[in-house]
Protein backbone atom coordinates (compact mmCIF):
# COMPACT_ATOMS: atom_id res chain seq x y z
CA UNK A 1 87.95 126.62 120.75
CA UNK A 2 88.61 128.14 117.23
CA UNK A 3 91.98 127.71 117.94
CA UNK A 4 92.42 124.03 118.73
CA UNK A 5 89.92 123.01 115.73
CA UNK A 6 92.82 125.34 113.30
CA UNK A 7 95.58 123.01 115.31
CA UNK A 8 93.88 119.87 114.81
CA UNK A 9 93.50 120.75 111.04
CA UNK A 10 97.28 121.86 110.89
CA UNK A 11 97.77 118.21 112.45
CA UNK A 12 95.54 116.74 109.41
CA UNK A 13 97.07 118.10 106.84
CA UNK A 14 100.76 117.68 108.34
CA UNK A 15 99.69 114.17 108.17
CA UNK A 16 98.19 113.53 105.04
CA UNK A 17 101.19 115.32 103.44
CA UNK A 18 103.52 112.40 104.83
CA UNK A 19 101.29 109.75 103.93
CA UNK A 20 101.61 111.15 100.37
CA UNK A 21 104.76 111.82 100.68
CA UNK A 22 105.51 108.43 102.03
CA UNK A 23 103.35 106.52 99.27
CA UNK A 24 105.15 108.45 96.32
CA UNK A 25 108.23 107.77 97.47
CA UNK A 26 107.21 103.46 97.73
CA UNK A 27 105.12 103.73 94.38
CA UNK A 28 108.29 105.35 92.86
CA UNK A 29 110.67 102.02 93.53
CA UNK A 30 107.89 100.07 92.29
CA UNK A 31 108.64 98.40 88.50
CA UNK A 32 104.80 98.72 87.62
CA UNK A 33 102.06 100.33 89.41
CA UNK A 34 99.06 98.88 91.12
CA UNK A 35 95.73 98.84 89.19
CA UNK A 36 94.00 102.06 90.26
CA UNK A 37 90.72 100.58 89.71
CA UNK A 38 91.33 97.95 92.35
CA UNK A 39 92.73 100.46 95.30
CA UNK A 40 89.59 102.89 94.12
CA UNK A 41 87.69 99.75 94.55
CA UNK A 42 88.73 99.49 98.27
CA UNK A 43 88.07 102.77 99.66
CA UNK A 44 84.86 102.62 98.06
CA UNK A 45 84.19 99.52 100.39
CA UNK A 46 83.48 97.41 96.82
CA UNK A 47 86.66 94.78 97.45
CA UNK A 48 86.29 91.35 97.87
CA UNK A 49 84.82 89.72 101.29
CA UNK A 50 87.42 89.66 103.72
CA UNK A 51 90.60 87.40 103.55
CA UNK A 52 91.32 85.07 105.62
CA UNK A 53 94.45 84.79 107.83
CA UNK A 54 96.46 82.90 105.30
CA UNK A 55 94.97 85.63 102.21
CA UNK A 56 96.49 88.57 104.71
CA UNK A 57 99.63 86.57 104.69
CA UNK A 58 100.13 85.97 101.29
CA UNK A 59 99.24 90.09 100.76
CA UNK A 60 101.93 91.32 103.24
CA UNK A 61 104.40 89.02 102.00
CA UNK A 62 103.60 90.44 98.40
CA UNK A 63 103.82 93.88 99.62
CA UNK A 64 107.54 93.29 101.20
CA UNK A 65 108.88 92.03 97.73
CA UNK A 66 107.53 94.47 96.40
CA UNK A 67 109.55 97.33 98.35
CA UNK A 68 112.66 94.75 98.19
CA UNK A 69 112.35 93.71 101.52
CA UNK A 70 112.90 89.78 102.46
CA UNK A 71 111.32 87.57 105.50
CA UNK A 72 112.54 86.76 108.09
C-alpha cells in the first residue's frame, strides 16, 4: 500500500508542476497580469454568485484574446 500512496503523490506533484508550468508560460504572453486579489478571491470561494451562461461566455471569449487566440 505504501507504495501506491508514494505513486499517487509522484502523480500529484508531476501534475501540479505542469499546471505551473503551463500557467507561467500563458501569464508570460500576457501584456498585464490579472489582479491577484481577485484569483485569491476565487479559491477562497469569496467571488461573485455564479454567472450566468452569457457571463461564462463573455469570460472565455476574454480569456482567448487574451492568449491571442480568435473565434471561430
Amino acid at each position: 500500500m505504501a507504495l501506491r500512496a508514494l505513486d499517487a503523490r509522484r502523480r500529484r506533484d508531476h501534475q501540479l508542476a505542469l499546471f505551473t508550468a503551463w500557467h507561467a508560460a500563458a501569464f508570460e504572453r500576457l501584456e498585464r497580469l490579472p489582479d491577484l486579489a481577485l484569483l485569491l478571491d476565487r479559491l477562497d470561494g469569496r467571488a461573485d454568485e455564479d454567472q450566468d451562461p452569457d457571463d461564462q461566455l463573455a469570460a472565455a471569449r476574454s480569456i482567448v484574446a487574451a492568449f491571442g487566440g480568435r473565434e471561430r
